[in-house]
C-alpha atoms as a PDB file:
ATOM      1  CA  UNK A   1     104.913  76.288 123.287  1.00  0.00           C
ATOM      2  CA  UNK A   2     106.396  79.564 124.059  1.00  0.00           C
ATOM      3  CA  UNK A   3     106.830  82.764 122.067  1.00  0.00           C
ATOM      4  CA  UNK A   4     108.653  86.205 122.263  1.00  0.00           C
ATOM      5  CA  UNK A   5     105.861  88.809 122.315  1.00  0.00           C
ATOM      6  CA  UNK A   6     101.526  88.589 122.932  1.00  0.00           C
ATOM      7  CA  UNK A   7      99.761  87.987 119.791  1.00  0.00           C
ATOM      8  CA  UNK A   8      98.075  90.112 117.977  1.00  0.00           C
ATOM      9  CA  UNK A   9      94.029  90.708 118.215  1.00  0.00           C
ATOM     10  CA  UNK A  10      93.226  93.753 115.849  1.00  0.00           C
ATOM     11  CA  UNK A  11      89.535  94.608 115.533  1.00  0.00           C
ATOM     12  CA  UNK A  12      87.836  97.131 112.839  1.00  0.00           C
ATOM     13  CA  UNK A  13      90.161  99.926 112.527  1.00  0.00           C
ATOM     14  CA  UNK A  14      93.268  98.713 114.585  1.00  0.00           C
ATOM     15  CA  UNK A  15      93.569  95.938 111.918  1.00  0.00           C
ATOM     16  CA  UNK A  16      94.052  98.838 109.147  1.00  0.00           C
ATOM     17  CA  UNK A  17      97.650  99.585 110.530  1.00  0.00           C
ATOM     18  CA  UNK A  18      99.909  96.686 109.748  1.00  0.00           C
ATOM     19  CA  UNK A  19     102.404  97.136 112.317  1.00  0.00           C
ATOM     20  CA  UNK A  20      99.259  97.351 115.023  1.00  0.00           C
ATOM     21  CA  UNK A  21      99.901  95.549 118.333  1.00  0.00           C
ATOM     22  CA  UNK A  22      97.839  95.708 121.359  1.00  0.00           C
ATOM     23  CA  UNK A  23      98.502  97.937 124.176  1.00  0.00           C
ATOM     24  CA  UNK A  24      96.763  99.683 127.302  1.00  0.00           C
ATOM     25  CA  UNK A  25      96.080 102.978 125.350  1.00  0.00           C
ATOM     26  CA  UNK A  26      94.721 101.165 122.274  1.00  0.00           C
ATOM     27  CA  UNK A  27      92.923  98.622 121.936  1.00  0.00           C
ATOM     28  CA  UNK A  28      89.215  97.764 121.221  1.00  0.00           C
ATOM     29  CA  UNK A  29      86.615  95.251 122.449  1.00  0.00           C
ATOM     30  CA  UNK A  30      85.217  92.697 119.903  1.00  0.00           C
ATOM     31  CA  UNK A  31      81.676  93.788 119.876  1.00  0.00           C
ATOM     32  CA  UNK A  32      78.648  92.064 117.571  1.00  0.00           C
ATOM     33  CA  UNK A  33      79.402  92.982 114.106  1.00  0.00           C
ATOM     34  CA  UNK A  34      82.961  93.609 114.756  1.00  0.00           C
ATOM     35  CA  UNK A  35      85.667  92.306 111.976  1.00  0.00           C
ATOM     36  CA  UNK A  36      88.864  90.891 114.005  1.00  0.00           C
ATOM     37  CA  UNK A  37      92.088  90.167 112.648  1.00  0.00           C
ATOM     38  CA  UNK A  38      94.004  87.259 114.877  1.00  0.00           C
ATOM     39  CA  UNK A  39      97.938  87.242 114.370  1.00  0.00           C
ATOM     40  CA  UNK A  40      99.476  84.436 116.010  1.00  0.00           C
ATOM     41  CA  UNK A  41     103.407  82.979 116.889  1.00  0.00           C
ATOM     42  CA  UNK A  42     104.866  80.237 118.613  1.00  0.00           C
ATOM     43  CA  UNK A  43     107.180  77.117 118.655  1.00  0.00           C
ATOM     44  CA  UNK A  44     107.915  74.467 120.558  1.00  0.00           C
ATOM     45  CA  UNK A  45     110.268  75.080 123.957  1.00  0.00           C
ATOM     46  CA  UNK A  46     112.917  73.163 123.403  1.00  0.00           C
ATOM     47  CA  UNK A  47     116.613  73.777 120.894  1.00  0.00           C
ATOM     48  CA  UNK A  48     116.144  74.732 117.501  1.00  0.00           C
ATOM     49  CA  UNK A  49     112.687  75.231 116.748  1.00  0.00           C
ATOM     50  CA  UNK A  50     111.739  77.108 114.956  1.00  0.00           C
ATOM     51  CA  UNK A  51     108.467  79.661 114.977  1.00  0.00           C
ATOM     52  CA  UNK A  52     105.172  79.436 112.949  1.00  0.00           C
ATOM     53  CA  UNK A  53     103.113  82.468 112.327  1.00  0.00           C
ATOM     54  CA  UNK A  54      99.869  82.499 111.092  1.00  0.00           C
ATOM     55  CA  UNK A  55      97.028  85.562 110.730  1.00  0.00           C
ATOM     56  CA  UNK A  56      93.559  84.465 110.600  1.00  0.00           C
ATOM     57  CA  UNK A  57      90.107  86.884 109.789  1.00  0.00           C
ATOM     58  CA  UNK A  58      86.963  86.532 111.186  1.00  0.00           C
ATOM     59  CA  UNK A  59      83.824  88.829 111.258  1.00  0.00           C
ATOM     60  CA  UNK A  60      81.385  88.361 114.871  1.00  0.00           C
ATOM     61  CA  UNK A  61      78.208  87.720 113.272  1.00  0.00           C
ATOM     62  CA  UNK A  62      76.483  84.617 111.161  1.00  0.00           C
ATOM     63  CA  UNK A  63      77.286  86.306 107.967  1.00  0.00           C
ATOM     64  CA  UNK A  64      80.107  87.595 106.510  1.00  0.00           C
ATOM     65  CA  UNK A  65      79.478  90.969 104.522  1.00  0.00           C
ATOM     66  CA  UNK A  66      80.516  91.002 101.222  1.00  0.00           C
ATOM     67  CA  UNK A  67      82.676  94.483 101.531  1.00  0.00           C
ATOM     68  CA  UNK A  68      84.902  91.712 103.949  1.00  0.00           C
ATOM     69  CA  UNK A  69      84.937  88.806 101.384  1.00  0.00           C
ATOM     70  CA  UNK A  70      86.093  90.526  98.469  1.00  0.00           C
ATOM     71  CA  UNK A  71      89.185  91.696 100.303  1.00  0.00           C
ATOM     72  CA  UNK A  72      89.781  88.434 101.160  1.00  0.00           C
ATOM     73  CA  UNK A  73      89.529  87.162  98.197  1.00  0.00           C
ATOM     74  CA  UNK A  74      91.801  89.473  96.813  1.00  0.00           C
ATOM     75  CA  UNK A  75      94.710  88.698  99.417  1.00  0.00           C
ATOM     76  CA  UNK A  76      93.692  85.088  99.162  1.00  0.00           C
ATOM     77  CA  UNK A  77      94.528  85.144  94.932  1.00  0.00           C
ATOM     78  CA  UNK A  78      98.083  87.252  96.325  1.00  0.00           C
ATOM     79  CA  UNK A  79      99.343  84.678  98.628  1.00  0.00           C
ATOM     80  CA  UNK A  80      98.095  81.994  96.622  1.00  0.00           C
ATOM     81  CA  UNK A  81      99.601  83.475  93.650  1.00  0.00           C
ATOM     82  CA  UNK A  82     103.154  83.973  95.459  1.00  0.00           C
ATOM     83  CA  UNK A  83     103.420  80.313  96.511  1.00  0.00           C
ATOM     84  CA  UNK A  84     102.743  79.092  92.714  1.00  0.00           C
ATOM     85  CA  UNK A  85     105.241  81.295  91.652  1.00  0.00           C
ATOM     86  CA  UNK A  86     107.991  79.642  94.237  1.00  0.00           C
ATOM     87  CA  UNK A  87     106.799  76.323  93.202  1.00  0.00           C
ATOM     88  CA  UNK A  88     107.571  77.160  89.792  1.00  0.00           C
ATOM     89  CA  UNK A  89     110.750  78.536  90.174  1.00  0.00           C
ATOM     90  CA  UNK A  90     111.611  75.280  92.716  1.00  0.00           C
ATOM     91  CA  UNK A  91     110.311  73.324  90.178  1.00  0.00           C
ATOM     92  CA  UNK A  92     112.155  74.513  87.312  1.00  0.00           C
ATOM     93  CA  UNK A  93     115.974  74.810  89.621  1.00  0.00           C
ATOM     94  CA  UNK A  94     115.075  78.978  88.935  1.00  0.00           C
ATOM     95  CA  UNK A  95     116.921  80.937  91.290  1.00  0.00           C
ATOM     96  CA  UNK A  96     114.948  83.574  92.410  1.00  0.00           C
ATOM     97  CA  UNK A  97     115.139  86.474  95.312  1.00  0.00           C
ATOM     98  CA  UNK A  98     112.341  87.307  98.321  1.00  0.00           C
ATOM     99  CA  UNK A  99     111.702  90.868  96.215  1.00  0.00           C
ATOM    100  CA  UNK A 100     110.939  88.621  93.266  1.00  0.00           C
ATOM    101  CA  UNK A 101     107.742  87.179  95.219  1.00  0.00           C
ATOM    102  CA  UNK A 102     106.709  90.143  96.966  1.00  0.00           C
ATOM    103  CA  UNK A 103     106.328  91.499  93.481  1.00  0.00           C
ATOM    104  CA  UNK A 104     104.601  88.514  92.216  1.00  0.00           C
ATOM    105  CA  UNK A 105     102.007  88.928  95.496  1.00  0.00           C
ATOM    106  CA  UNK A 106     101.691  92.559  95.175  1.00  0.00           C
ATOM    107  CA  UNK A 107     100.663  92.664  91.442  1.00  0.00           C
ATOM    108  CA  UNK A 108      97.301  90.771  92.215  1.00  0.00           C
ATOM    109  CA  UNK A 109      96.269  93.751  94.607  1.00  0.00           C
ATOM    110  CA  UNK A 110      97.466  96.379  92.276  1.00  0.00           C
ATOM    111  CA  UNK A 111      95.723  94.751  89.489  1.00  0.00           C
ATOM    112  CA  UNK A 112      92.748  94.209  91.699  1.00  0.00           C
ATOM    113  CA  UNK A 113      93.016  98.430  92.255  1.00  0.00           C
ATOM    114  CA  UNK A 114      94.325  98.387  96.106  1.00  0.00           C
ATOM    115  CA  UNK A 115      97.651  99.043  95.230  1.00  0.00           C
ATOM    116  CA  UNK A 116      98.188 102.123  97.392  1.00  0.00           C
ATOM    117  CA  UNK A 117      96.644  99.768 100.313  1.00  0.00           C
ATOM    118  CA  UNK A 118      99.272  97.393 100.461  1.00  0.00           C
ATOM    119  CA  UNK A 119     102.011  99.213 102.243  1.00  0.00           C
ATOM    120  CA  UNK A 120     103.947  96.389 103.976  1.00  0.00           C
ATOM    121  CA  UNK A 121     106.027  93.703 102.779  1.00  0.00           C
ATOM    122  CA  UNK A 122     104.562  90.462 101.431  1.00  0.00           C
ATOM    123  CA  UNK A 123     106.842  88.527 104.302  1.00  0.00           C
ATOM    124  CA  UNK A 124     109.590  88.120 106.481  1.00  0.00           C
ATOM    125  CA  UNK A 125     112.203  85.169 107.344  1.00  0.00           C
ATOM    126  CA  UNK A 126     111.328  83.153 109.799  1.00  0.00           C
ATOM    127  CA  UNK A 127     113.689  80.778 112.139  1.00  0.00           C
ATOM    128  CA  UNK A 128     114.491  79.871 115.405  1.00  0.00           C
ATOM    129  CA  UNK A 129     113.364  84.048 115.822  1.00  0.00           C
ATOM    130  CA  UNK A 130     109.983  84.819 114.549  1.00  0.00           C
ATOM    131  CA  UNK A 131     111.852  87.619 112.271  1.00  0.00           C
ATOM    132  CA  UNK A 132     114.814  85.392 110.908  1.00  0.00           C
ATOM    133  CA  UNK A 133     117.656  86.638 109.469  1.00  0.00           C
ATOM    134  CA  UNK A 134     117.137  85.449 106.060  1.00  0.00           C
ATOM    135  CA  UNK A 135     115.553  86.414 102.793  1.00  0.00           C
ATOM    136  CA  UNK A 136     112.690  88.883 103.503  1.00  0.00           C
ATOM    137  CA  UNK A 137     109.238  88.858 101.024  1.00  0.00           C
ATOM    138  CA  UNK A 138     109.799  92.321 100.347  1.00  0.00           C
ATOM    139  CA  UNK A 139     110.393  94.921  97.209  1.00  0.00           C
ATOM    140  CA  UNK A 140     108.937  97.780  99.598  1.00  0.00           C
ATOM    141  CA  UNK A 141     110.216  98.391 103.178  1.00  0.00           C
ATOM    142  CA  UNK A 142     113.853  97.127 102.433  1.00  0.00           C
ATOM    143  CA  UNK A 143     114.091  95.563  98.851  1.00  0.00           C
ATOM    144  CA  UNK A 144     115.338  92.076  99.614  1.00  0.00           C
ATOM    145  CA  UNK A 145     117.608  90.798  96.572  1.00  0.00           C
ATOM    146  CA  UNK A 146     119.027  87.789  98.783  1.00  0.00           C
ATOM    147  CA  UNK A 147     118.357  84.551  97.359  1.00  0.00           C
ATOM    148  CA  UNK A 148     115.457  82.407  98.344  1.00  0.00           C
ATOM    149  CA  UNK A 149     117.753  78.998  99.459  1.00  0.00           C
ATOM    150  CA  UNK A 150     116.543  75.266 100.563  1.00  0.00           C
ATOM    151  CA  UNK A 151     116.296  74.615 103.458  1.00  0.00           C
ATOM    152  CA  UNK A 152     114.607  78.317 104.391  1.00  0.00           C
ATOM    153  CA  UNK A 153     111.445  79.632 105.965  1.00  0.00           C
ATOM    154  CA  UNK A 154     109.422  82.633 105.745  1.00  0.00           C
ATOM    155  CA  UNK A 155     105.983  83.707 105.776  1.00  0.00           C
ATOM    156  CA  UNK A 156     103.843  84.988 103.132  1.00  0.00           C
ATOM    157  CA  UNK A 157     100.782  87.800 104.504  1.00  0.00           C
ATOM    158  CA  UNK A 158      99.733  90.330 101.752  1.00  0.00           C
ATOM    159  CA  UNK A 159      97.428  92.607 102.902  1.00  0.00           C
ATOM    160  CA  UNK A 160      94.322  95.324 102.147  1.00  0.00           C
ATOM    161  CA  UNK A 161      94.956  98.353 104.730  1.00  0.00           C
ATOM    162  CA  UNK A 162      92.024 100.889 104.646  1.00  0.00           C
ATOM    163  CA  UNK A 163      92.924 103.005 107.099  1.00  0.00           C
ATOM    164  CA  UNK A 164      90.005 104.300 109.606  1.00  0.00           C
ATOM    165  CA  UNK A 165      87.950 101.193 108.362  1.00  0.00           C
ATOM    166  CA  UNK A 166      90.129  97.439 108.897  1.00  0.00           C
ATOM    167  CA  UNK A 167      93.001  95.686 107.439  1.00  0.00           C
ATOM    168  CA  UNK A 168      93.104  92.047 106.304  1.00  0.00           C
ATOM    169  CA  UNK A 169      95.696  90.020 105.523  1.00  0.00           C
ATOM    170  CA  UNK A 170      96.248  86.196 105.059  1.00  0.00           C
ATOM    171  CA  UNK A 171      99.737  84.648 106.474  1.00  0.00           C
ATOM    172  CA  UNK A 172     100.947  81.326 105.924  1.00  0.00           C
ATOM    173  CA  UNK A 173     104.260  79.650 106.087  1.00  0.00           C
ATOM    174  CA  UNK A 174     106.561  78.385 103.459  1.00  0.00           C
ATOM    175  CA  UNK A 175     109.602  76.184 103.895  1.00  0.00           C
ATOM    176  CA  UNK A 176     111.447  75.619 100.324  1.00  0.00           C
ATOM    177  CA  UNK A 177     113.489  72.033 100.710  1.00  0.00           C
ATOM    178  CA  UNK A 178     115.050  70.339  98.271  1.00  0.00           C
ATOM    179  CA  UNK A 179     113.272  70.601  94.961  1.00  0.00           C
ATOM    180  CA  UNK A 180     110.064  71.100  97.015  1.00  0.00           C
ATOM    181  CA  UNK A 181     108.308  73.580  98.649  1.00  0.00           C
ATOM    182  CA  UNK A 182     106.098  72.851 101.803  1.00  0.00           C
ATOM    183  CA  UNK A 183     103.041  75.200 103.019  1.00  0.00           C
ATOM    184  CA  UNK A 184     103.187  75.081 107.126  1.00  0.00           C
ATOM    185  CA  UNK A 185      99.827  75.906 109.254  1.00  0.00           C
ATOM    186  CA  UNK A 186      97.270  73.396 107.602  1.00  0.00           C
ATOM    187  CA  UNK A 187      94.403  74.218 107.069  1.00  0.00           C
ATOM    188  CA  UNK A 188      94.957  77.629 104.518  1.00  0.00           C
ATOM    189  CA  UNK A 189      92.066  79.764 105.491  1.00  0.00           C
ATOM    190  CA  UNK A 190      89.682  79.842 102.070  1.00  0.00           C
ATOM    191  CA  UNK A 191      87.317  82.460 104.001  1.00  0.00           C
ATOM    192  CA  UNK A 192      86.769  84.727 106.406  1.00  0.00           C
ATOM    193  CA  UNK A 193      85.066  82.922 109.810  1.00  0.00           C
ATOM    194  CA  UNK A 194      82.016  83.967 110.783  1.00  0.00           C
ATOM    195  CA  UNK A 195      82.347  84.243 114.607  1.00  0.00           C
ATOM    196  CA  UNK A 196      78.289  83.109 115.691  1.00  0.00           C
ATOM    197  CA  UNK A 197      76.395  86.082 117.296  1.00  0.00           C
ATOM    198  CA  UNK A 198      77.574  86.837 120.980  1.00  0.00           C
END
């Protein structure tokens, strides 16, 4: 496996900046009663493979707080929500564009009453380059009108950003084929992971 960049290991408020990545001037230890955010990349080293991404939550304790699972399972109805509506559209032979889901994805956390939290796309292309050059998930950053095609991969990560407190997000990967649509990174996380005491 090999991939471009070091993952991502956000913890309490790092993880409320969506662009966060790791360096010498700021980072933070993951301390008892931390909540960490784990943002991950790779593919296999060899022609034309192409990257999976994946962002995982996790709180270090034996239980969760609630605060932490109702975000979650906020995001969790957004990306679940986008993939039914690309099924659909698959489905039905719908044409349909990468703005189209991120607005599907960010209505749930609007109508949940975090709209003003989710200020990053819903997803990005993904290919042989962890940032493809296809159809973005996005309405927000740089409204994407391309056409989601077969044969295409992107990721889908909504997100909660409370800035000062954490971020969480939930990112999976979608592959639309040929009249079907495939979820990559198996199993979906359904919760946030309590990390066992330290």
């Amino acid at each position: 496996m090999i991939c471009d960049s070091p993952p991502i290991v956000a913890v309490n408020a790092n993880s409320a900046d969506a662009h966060y990545s790791p360096s010498r001037e700021l980072h933070s230890p993951i301390k008892q009663g931390d909540f960490v955010l784990l943002d991950v990349w790779a593919k296999l080293n060899k022609p034309g493979a192409v990257y999976g991404d994946l962002s995982w939550t996790g709180f270090a304790g034996e239980s969760v707080p609630e605060e932490y699972s109702k975000i979650f399972n906020i995001v969790s109805q957004a990306r679940d929500r986008a993939v039914d509506f690309i099924r659909e559209q698959v489905s039905a032979g719908q044409s349909f564009h990468g703005a189209d889901v991120d607005d599907v994805s960010r209505g749930v956390i609007r109508d949940a009453g975090f709209g003003d939290f989710f200020n990053s796309r819903t997803g990005h292309s993904i290919g042989e380059e962890v940032h493809g050059n296809g159809a973005n998930i996005d309405n927000i950053e740089t409204p994407d009108n391309r056409m989601i095609t077969a044969r295409t991969c992107f990721s889908i990560e909504p997100g909660i950003y409370l800035p000062g407190r954490f971020g969480l997000r939930s990112e999976i990967d979608v592959f639309v084929g040929d009249g079907e649509v495939m979820i990559a990174g198996q199993p979906i996380q359904t919760g946030i992971i309590p990390i066992m005491k330290m």
